[in-house]
Protein backbone atom coordinates (compact mmCIF):
# COMPACT_ATOMS: atom_id res chain seq x y z
CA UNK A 1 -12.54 3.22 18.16
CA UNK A 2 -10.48 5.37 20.13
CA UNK A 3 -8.46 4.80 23.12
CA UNK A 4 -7.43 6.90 26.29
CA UNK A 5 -3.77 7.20 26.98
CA UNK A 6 -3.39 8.63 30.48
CA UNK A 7 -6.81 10.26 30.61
CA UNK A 8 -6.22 11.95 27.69
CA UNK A 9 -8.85 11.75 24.50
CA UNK A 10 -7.94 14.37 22.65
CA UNK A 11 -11.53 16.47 23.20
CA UNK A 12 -11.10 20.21 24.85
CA UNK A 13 -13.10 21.20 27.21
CA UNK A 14 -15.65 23.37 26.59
CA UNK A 15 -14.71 26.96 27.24
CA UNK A 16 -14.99 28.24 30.66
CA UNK A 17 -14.67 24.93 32.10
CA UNK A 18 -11.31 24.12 34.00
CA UNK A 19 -11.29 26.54 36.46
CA UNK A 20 -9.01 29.09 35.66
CA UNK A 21 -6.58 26.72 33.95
CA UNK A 22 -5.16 27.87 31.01
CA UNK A 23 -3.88 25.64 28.21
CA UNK A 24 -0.82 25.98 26.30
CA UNK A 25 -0.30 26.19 22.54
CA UNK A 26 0.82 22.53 22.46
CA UNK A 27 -1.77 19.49 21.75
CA UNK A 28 -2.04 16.69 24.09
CA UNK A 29 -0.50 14.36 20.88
CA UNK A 30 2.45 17.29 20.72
CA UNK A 31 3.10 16.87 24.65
CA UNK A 32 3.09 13.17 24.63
CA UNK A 33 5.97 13.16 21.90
CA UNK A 34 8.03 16.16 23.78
CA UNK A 35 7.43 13.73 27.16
CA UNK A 36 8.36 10.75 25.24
CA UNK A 37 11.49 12.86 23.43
CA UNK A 38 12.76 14.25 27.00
CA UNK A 39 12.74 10.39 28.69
CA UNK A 40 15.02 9.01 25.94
CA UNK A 41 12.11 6.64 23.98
CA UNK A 42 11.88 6.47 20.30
CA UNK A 43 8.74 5.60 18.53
CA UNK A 44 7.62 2.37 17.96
CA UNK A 45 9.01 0.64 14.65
CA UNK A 46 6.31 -1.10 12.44
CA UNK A 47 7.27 -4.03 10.57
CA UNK A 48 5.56 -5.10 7.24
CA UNK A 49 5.04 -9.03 6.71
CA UNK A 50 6.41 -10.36 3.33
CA UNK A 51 2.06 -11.20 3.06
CA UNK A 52 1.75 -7.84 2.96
CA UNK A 53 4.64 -6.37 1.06
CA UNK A 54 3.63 -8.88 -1.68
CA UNK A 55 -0.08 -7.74 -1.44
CA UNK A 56 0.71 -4.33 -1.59
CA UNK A 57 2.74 -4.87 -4.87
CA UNK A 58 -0.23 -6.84 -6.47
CA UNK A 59 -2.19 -4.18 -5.47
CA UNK A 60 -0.16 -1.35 -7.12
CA UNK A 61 -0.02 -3.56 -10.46
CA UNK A 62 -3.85 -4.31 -10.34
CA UNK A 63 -4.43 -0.25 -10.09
CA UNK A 64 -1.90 0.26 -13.32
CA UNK A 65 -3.86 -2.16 -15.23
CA UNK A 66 -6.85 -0.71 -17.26
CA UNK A 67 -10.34 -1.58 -15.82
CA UNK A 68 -11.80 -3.16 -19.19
CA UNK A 69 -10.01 -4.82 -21.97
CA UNK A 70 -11.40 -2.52 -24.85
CA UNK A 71 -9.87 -4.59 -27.96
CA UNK A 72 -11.60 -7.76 -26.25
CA UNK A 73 -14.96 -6.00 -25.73
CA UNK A 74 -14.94 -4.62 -29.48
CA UNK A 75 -14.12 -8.07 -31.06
CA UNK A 76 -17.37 -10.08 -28.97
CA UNK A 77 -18.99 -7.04 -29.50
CA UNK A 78 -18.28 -7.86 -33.40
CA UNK A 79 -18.74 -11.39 -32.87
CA UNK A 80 -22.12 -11.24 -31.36
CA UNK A 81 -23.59 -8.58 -33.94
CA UNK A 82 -22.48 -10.67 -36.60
CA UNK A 83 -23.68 -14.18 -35.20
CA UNK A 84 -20.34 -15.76 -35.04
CA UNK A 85 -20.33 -15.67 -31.30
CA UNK A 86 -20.81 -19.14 -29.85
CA UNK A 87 -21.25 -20.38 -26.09
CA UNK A 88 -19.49 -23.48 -25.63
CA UNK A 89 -21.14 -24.61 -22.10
CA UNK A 90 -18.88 -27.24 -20.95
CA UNK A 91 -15.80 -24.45 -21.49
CA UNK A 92 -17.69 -22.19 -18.99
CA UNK A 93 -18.34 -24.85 -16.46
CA UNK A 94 -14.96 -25.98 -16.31
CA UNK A 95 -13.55 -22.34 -15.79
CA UNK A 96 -16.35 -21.79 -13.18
CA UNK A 97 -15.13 -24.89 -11.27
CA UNK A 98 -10.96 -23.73 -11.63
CA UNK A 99 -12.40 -20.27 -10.32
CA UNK A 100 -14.09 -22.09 -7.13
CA UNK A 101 -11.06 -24.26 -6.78
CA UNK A 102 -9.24 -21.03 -6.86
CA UNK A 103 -11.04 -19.39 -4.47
CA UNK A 104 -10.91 -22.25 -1.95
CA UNK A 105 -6.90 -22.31 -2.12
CA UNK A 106 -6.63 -19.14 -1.22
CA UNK A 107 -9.24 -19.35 1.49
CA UNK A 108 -7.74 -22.49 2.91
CA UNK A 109 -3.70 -21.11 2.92
């Protein structure tokens, strides 16, 4: 979504149109800072919430972490071909339910 500051949208006209008007090398986004600059304002200051900071850093270590756990794939890999590999159903229920439990904490705070 955009928004119009002071008329301004940031299109050009097409060319021909404006009369006679000529524009100057400077964008409307280069005039607004020079306007802002020459009245004394400095730009706005953004503030990050400790939420966010920590999300970010999560973030960063989730990207440095490898997408699949290759040594844990190769031994149930081995385990399956060689019929040693064993489904113990109540163990995936109860992880299941911690993971929905989980999921409502963080949904609820």
């Amino acid at each position: 979504m955009s928004s119009n500051i002071n008329g301004l949208n940031g299109a050009l006209p097409p060319v021909g149109v404006g009369g006679g008007t000529s524009r100057t090398s400077a964008t409307a986004g280069e005039s607004a800072v020079a306007a802002a600059s020459s009245a004394g304002s400095t730009p706005a200051e953004v503030q990050i919430t400790d939420s966010a900071n920590l999300l970010a850093s999560v973030a960063q270590q989730l990207r440095s972490l490898p997408a699949v756990n290759e040594a844990r794939v190769a031994q149930l890999r081995t385990a399956v071909d060689n019929g040693s590999y064993t489904v113990r159903p109540e163990e995936v229920a109860t992880n299941l339910m911690q993971f929905e439990q989980s999921l409502a904490q963080l949904a609820a705070g």
